[in-house]
Protein backbone atom coordinates (compact mmCIF):
# COMPACT_ATOMS: atom_id res chain seq x y z
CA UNK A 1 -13.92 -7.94 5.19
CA UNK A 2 -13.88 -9.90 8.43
CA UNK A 3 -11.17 -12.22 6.98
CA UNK A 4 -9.05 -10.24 4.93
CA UNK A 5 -7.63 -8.32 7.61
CA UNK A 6 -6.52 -11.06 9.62
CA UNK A 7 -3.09 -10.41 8.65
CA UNK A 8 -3.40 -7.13 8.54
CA UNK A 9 -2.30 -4.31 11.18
CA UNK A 10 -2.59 -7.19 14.17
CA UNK A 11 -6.03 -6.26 14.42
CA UNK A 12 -8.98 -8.95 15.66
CA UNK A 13 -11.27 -10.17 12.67
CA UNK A 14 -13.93 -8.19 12.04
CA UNK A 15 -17.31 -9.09 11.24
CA UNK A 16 -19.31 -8.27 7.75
CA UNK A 17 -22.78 -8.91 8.46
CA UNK A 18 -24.00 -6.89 5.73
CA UNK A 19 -27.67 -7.12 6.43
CA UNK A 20 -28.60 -5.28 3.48
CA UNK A 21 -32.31 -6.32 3.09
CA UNK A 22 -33.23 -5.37 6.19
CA UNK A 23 -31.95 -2.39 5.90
CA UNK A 24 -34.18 -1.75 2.31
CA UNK A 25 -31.20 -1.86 -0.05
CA UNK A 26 -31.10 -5.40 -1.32
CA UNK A 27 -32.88 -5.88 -4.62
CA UNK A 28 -31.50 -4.72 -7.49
CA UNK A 29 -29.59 -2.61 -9.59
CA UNK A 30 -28.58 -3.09 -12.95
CA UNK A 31 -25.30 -4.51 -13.21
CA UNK A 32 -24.56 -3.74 -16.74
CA UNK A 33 -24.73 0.50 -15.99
CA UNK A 34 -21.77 1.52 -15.25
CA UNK A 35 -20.02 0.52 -18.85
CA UNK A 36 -17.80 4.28 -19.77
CA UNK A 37 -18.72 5.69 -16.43
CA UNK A 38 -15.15 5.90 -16.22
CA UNK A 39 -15.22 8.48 -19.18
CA UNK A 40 -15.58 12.37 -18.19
CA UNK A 41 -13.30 14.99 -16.57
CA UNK A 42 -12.00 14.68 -13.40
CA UNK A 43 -13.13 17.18 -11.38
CA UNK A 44 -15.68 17.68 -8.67
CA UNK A 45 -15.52 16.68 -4.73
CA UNK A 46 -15.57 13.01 -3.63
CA UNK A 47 -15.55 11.36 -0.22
CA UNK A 48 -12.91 8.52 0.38
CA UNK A 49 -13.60 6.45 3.27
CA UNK A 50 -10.74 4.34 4.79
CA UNK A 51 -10.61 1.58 7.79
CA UNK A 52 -9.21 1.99 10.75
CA UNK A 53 -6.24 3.85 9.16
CA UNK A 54 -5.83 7.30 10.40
CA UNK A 55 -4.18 7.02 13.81
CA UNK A 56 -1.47 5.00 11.96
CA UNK A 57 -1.12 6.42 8.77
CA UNK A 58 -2.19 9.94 9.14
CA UNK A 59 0.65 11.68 7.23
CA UNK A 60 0.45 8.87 4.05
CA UNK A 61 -2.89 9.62 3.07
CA UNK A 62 -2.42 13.11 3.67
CA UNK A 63 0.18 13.39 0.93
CA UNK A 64 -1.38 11.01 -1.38
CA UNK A 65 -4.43 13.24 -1.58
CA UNK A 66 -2.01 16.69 -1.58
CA UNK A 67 -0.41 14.51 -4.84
CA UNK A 68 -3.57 13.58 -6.36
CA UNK A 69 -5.03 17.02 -6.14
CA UNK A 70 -2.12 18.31 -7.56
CA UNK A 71 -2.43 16.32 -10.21
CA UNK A 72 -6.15 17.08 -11.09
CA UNK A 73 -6.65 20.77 -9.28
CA UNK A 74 -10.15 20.55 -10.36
CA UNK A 75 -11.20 17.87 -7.96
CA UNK A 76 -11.16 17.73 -4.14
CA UNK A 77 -10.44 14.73 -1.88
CA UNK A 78 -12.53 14.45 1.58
CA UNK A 79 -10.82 11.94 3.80
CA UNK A 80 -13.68 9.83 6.21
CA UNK A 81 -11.93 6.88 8.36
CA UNK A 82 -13.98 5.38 10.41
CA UNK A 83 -13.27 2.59 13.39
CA UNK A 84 -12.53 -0.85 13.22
CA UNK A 85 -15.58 -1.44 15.37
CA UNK A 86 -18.78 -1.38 13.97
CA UNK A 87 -17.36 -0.80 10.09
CA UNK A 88 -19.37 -2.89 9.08
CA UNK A 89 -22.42 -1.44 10.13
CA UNK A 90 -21.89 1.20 9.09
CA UNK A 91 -21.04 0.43 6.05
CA UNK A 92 -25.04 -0.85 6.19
CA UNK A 93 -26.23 2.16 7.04
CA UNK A 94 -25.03 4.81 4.54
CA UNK A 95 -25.89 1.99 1.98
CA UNK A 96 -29.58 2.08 3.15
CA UNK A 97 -29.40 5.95 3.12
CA UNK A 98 -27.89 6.24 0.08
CA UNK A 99 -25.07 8.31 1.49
CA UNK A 100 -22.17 5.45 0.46
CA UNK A 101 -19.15 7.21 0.13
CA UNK A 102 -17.86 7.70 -3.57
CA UNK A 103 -14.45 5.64 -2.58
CA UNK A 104 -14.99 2.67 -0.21
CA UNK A 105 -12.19 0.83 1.72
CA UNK A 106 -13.49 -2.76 2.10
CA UNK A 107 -12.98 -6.36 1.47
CA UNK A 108 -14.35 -8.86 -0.99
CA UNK A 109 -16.75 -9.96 0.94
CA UNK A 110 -18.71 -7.01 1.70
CA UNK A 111 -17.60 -5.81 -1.78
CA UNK A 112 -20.12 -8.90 -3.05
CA UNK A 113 -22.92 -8.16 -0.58
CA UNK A 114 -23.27 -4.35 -1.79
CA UNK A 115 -22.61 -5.41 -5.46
CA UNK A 116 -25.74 -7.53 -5.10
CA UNK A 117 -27.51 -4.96 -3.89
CA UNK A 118 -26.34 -2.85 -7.10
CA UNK A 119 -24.48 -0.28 -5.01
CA UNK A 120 -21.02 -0.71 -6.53
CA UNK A 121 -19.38 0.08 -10.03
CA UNK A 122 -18.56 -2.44 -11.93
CA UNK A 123 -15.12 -1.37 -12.89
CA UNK A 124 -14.04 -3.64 -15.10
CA UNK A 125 -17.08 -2.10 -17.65
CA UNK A 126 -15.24 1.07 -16.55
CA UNK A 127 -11.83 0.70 -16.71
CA UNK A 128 -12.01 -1.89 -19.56
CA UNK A 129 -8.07 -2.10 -19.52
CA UNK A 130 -7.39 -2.05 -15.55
CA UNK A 131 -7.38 -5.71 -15.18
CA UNK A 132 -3.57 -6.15 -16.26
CA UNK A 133 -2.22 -3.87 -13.82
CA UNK A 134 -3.19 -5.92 -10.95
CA UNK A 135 -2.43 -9.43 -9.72
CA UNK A 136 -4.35 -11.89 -11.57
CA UNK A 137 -5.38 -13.68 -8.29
CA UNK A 138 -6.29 -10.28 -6.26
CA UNK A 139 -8.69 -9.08 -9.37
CA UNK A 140 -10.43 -12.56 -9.45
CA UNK A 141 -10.90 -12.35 -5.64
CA UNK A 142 -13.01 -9.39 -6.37
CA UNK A 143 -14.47 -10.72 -9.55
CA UNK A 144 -17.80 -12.75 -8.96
CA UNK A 145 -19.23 -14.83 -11.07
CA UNK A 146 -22.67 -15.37 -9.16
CA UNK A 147 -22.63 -11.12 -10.26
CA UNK A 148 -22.04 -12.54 -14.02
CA UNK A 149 -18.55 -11.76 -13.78
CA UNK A 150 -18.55 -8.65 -13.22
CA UNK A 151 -15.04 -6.95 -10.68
CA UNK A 152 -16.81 -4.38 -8.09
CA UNK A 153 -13.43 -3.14 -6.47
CA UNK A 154 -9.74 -2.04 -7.12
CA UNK A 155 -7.28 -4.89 -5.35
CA UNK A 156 -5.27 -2.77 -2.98
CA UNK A 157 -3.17 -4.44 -0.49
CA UNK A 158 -2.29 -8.07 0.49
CA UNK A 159 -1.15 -10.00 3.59
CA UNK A 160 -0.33 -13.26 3.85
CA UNK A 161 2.16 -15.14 6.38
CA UNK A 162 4.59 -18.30 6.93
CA UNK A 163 4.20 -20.84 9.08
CA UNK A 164 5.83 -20.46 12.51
CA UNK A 165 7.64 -23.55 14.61
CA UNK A 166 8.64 -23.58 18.00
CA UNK A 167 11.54 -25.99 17.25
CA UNK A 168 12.09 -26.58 21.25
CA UNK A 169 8.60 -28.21 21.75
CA UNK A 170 9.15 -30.24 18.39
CA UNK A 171 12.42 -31.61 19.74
CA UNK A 172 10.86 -31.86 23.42
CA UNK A 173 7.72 -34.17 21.99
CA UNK A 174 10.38 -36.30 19.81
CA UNK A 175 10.26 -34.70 16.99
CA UNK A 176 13.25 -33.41 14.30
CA UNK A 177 13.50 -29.66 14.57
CA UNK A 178 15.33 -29.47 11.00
CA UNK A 179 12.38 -31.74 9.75
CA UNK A 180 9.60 -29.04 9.04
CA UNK A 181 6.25 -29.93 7.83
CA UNK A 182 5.72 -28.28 4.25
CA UNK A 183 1.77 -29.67 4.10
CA UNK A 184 -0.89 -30.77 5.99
CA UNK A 185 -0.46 -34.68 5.61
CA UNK A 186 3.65 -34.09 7.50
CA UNK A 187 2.03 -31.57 9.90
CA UNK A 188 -0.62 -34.06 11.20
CA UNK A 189 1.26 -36.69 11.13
CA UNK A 190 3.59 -34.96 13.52
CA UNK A 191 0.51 -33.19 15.56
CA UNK A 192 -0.10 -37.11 16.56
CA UNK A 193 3.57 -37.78 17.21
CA UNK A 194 2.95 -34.68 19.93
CA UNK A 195 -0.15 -36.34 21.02
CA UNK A 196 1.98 -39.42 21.66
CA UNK A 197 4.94 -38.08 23.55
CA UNK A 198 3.75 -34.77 25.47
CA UNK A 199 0.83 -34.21 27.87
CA UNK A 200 0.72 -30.48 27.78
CA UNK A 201 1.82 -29.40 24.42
CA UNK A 202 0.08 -29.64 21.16
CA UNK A 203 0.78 -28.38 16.99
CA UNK A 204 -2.48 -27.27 16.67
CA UNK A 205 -3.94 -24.18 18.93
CA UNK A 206 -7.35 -24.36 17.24
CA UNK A 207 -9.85 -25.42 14.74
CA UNK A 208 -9.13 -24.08 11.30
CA UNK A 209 -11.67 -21.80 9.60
CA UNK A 210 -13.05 -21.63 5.70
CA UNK A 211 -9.46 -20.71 4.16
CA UNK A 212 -8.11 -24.00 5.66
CA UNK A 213 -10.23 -26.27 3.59
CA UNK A 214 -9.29 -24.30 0.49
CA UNK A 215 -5.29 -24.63 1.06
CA UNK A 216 -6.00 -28.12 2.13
CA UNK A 217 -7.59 -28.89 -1.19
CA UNK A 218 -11.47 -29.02 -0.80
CA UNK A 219 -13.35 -27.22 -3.33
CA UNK A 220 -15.35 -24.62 -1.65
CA UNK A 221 -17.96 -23.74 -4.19
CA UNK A 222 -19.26 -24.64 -7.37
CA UNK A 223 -17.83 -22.70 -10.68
CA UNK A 224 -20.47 -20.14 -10.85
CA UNK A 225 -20.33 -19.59 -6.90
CA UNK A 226 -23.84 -20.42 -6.51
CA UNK A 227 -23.64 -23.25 -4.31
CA UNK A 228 -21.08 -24.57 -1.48
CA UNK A 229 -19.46 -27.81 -1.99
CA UNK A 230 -16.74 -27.89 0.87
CA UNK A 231 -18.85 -31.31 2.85
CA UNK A 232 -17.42 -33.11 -0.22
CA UNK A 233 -14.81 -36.25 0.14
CA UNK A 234 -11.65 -33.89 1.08
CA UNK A 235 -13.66 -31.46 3.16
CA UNK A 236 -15.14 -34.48 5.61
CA UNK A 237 -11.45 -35.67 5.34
CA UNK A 238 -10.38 -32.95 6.99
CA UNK A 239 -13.10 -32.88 9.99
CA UNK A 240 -11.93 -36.73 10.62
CA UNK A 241 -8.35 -36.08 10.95
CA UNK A 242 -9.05 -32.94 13.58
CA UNK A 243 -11.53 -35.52 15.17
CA UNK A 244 -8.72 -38.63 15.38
CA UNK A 245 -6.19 -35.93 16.84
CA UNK A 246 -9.02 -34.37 19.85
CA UNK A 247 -9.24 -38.59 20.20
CA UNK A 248 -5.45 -38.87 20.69
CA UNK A 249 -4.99 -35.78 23.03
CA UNK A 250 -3.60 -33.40 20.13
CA UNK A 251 -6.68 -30.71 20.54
CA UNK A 252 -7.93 -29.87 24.13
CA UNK A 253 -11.66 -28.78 24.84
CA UNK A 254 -10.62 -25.35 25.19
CA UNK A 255 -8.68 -25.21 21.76
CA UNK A 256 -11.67 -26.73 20.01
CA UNK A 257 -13.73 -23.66 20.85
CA UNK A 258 -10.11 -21.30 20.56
CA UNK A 259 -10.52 -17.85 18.82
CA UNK A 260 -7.26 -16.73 17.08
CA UNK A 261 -5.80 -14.45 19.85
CA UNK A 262 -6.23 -17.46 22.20
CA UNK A 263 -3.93 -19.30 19.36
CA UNK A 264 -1.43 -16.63 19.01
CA UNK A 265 -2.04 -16.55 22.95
CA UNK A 266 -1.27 -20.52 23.22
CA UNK A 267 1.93 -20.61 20.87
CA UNK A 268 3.71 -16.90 23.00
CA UNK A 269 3.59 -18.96 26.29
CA UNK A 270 4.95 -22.27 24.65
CA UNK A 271 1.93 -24.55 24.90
CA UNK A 272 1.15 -24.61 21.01
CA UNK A 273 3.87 -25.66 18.61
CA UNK A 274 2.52 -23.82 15.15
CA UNK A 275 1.42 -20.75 14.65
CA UNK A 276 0.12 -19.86 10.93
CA UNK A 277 1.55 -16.25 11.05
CA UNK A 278 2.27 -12.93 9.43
CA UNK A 279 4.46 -9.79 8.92
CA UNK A 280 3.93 -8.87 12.33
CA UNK A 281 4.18 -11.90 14.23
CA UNK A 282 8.25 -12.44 14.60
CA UNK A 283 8.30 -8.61 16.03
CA UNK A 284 5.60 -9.58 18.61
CA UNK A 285 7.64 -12.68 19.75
CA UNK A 286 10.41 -11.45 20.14
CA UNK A 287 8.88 -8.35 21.98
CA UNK A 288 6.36 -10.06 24.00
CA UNK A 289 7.58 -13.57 24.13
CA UNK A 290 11.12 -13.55 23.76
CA UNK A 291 12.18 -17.16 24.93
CA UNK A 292 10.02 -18.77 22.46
CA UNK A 293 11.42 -16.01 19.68
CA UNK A 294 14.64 -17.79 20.57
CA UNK A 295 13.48 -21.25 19.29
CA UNK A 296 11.11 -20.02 16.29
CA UNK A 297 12.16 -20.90 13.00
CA UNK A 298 10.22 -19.56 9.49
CA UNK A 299 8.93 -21.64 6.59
CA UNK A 300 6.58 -21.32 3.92
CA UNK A 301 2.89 -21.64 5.03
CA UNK A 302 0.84 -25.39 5.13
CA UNK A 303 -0.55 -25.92 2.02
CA UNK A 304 -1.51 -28.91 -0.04
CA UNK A 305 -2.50 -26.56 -2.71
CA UNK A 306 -1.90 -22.68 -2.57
CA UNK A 307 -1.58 -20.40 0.13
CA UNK A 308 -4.32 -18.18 1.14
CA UNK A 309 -3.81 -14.83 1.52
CA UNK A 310 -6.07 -11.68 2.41
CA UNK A 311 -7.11 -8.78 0.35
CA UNK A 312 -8.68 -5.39 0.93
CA UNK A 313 -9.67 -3.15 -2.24
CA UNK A 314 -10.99 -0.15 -3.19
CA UNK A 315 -15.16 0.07 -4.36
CA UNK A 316 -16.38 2.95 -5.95
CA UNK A 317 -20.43 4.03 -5.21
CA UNK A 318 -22.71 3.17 -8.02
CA UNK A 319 -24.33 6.31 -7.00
CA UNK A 320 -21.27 8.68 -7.00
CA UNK A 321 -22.02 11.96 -7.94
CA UNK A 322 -18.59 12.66 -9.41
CA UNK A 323 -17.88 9.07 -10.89
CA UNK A 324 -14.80 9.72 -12.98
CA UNK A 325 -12.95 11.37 -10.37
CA UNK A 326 -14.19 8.79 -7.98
CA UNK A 327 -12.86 5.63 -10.44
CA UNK A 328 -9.71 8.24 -11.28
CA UNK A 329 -8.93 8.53 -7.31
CA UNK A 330 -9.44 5.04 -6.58
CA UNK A 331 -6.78 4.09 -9.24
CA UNK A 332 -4.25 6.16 -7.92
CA UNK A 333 -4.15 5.26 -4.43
CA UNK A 334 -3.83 1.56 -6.30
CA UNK A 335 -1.39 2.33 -9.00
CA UNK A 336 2.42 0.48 -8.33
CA UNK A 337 3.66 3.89 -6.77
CA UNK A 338 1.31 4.24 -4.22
CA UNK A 339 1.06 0.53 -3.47
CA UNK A 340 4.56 0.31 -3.19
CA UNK A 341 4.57 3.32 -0.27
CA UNK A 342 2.32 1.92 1.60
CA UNK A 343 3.08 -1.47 1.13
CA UNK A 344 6.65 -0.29 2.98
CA UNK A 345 4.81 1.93 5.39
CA UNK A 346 2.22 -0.59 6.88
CA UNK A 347 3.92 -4.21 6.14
CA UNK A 348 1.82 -5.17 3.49
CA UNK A 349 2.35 -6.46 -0.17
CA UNK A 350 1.41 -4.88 -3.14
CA UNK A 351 -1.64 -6.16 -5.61
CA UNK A 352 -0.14 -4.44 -8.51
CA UNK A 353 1.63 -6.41 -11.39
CA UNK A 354 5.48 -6.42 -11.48
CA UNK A 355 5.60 -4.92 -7.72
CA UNK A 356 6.65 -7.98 -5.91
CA UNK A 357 9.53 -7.80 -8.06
CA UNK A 358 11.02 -4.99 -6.29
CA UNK A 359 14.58 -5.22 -3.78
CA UNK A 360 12.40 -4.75 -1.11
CA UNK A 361 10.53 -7.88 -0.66
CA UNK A 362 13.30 -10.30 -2.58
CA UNK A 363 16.42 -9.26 -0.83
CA UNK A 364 17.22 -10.17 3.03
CA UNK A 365 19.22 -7.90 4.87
CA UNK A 366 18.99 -9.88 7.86
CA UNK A 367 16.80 -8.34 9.97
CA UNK A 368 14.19 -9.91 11.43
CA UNK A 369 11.49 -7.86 9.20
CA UNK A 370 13.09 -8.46 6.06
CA UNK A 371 13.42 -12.15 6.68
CA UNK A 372 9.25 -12.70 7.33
CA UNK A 373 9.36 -9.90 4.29
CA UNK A 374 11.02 -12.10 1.87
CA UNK A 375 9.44 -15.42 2.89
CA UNK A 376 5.55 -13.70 2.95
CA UNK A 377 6.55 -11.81 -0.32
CA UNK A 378 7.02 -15.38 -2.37
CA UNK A 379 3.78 -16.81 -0.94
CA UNK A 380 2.40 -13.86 -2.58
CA UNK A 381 3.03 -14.68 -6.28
CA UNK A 382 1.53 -18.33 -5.70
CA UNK A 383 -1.45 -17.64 -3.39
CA UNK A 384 -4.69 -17.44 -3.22
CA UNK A 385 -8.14 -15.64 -1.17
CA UNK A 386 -9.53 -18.98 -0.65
CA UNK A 387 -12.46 -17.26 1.41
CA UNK A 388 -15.27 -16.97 -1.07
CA UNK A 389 -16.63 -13.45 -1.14
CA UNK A 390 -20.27 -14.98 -0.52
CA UNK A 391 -19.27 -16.60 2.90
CA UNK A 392 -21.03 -14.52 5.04
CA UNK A 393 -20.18 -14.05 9.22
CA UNK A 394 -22.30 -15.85 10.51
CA UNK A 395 -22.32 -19.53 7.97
CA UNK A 396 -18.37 -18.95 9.58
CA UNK A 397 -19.58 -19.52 13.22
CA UNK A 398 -22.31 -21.89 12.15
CA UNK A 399 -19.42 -23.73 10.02
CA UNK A 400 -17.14 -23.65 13.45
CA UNK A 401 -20.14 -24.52 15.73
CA UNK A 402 -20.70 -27.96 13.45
CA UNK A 403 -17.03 -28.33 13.08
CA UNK A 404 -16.48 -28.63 17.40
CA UNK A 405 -19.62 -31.23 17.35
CA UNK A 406 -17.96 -33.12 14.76
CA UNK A 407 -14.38 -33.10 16.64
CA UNK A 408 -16.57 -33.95 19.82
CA UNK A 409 -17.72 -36.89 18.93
CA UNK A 410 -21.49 -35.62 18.95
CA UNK A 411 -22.47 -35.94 15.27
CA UNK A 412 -20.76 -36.99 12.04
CA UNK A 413 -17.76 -35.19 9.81
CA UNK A 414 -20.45 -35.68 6.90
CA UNK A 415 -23.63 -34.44 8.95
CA UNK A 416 -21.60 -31.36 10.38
CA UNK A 417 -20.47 -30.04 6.81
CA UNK A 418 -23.98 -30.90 5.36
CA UNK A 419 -24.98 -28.63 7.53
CA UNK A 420 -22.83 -26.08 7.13
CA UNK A 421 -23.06 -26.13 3.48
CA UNK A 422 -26.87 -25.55 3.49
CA UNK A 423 -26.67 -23.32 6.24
CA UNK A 424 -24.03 -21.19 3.61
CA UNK A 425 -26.15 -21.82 0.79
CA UNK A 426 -29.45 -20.30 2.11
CA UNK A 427 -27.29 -17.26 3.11
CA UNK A 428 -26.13 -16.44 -0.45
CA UNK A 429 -29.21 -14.62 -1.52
CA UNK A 430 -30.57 -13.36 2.17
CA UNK A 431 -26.91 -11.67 1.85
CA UNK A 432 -27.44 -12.07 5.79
């Protein structure tokens, strides 16, 4: 949850510090009882809890329940959103009282953290056939092996974004504007070229978080996800060559401790050359920053391997009263129709199989949408959620906090992510 949505409605992360021991609902749960819960009639009243989604999309989900009740006049639809703000925790809360509600708008890793604690359905035992409508990548980012495999969520939408160049300051610091980076070896190399040639301009506008190491190539975890493994070779790699550029001038003090809004803040007023963007970010430019819009050109996003990408998905409580209509519910608002809708109404992409296909996100009309649309929409097919679902909040600011010693100077690339990875580690059973 506090990285998927990044992309997502231009909203800041959000934390998922799922504290579900100390709230008395970690321990347990057998993960093997939900196998035909999808089986009964559909009927009965559920609860579906959204995100941060009403003021928005008000009217959407107010037809999509008027369809789905129509559908099955037997069961009634309760519609809960609840504020970006504290989501989380409260999230926490109902789990502790029991009083989850039966269809849960989250990502995969809270999704984990209340699987663990034997809270969600395990749908693929349900819905033994659901796998092959969906993405294979978005039902493996919700499929967790450290659970013994089991999926605890419906994929529902996906954002991703290209990479953004302010061709000006590349020309300005020596560089060839028509001579894009397409991976992180070309985009350092040219960071240092920056370094070189400009003062008070730089490619970078911060330190890059988990995801980064996964496009970049560095295993993350082991194959069962029981153990971390990004302080290996490629992930120390990595520290070193943010290190050499702070050394050169490439990274300021301030950008070393940088948030993401100071980033996106940084690249608007022409002091940051690359901005790792998304569906929104062209319409912001040129509405907020419109000289730099001027000199921005769009290409595929930095990757030595794939792309990441974020993902939100629909849980269903182990503990529903009304499970089939719960399960039935939850794959409606996820089947290709309903993606597709929304998918046009909010900016998103689609999780369902064959939807990417569609006019919509492979045909450029020239607009300024449709041209982010059509470049985001590829990444898609080929990407990844390279944040692991066991990651929790807080190993992400002990991961940055080692990271900006590292860059520093003040310890080693190897201490920092030893560090970090046992930090991680003892955080994937707390579930803290």
């Amino acid at each position: 949850m506090k990285n998927s949505r990044r992309l997502a409605f231009g909203g800041a992360v959000a934390a998922v510090a799922l504290a579900l021991t100390g709230c008395g609902v970690a321990g347990g749960g057998d993960q093997d009882s939900d196998a035909g819960a999808a089986e009964g009639d559909v009927a009965g009243e559920i609860t579906f809890q959204t995100w941060n989604l009403k003021g928005g999309y008000e009217d959407y989900f107010t037809q999509l329940i008027a369809d789905f009740e129509e559908q099955y006049p037997d069961a009634t639809v309760n519609w809960r959103d609840q504020p970006a703000e504290g989501y989380e925790d409260k999230l926490s809360a109902d789990a502790a009282a029991g009083s989850l509600p039966d269809v849960v708008d989250m990502g995969p890793e809270a999704a984990y953290t209340l699987a663990s604690a034997g809270k969600l359905t395990n749908v693929a035992e349900a819905v033994p056939d659901a796998e092959g409508d969906y993405l294979p990548e978005a039902w493996d980012a919700v499929t967790f092996p450290g659970l013994g495999g089991g999926t605890y969520s419906f994929p529902w939408y996906l954002n991703t974004g290209p990479s953004f160049f302010n061709t000006k300051l590349l020309e300005e610091c020596g560089l060839d504007g028509d001579n894009l980076p397409s991976d992180y070896d070309e985009l350092f190399d040219q960071a240092e070229t920056m370094a070189e040639n400009c003062d008070d301009v730089t490619m970078f506008g911060r330190l890059p978080e988990i995801e980064v190491f996964g496009s970049y190539g560095v295993q993350l975890m082991n194959d069962d996800e029981t153990e971390f493994t990004f302080n290996g070779p490629e992930g120390v790699e990595l520290v070193q060559r943010f290190a050499d550029l702070y050394e050169s001038g490439g990274l300021t003090d301030a950008q070393v401790n940088a948030l993401q809004t100071e980033e996106v803040e940084g690249f608007m007023e022409g002091r940051v050359a690359w901005l790792p963007g998304s569906s929104y970010t062209l319409k912001q430019l040129r509405e907020q920053a419109p000289e730099v819009y001027e000199n921005v050109e769009i290409v595929p996003a930095i990757a030595n391997t794939a792309p990441n990408m974020f993902l939100e998905s629909l849980a269903v409580n182990a503990d529903s009263e009304n499970t089939p209509t719960a399960i039935a519910f939850a794959q409606f608002v996820t089947n290709p129709d309903n993606q597709m809708s929304f998918a046009e109404a909010a900016s998103v992409f689609p999780s369902t199989q064959g939807s990417l296909d569609d006019p919509y996100f492979t045909e450029d009309d020239g607009s300024d949408e449709a041209r982010v649309r059509v470049q985001a929409a590829k990444q898609v097919e080929e990407a990844k959620v390279w944040v692991p679902p066991t990651f929790s909040e807080s190993a992400a600011t002990y991961l940055h906090e080692q990271f900006a010693q590292a860059v520093m100077g003040q310890q080693s690339p190897q201490d920092a992510l030893d560090a970090a990875v046992q930090y991680a580690d003892d955080r994937i059973t707390t579930s803290e």
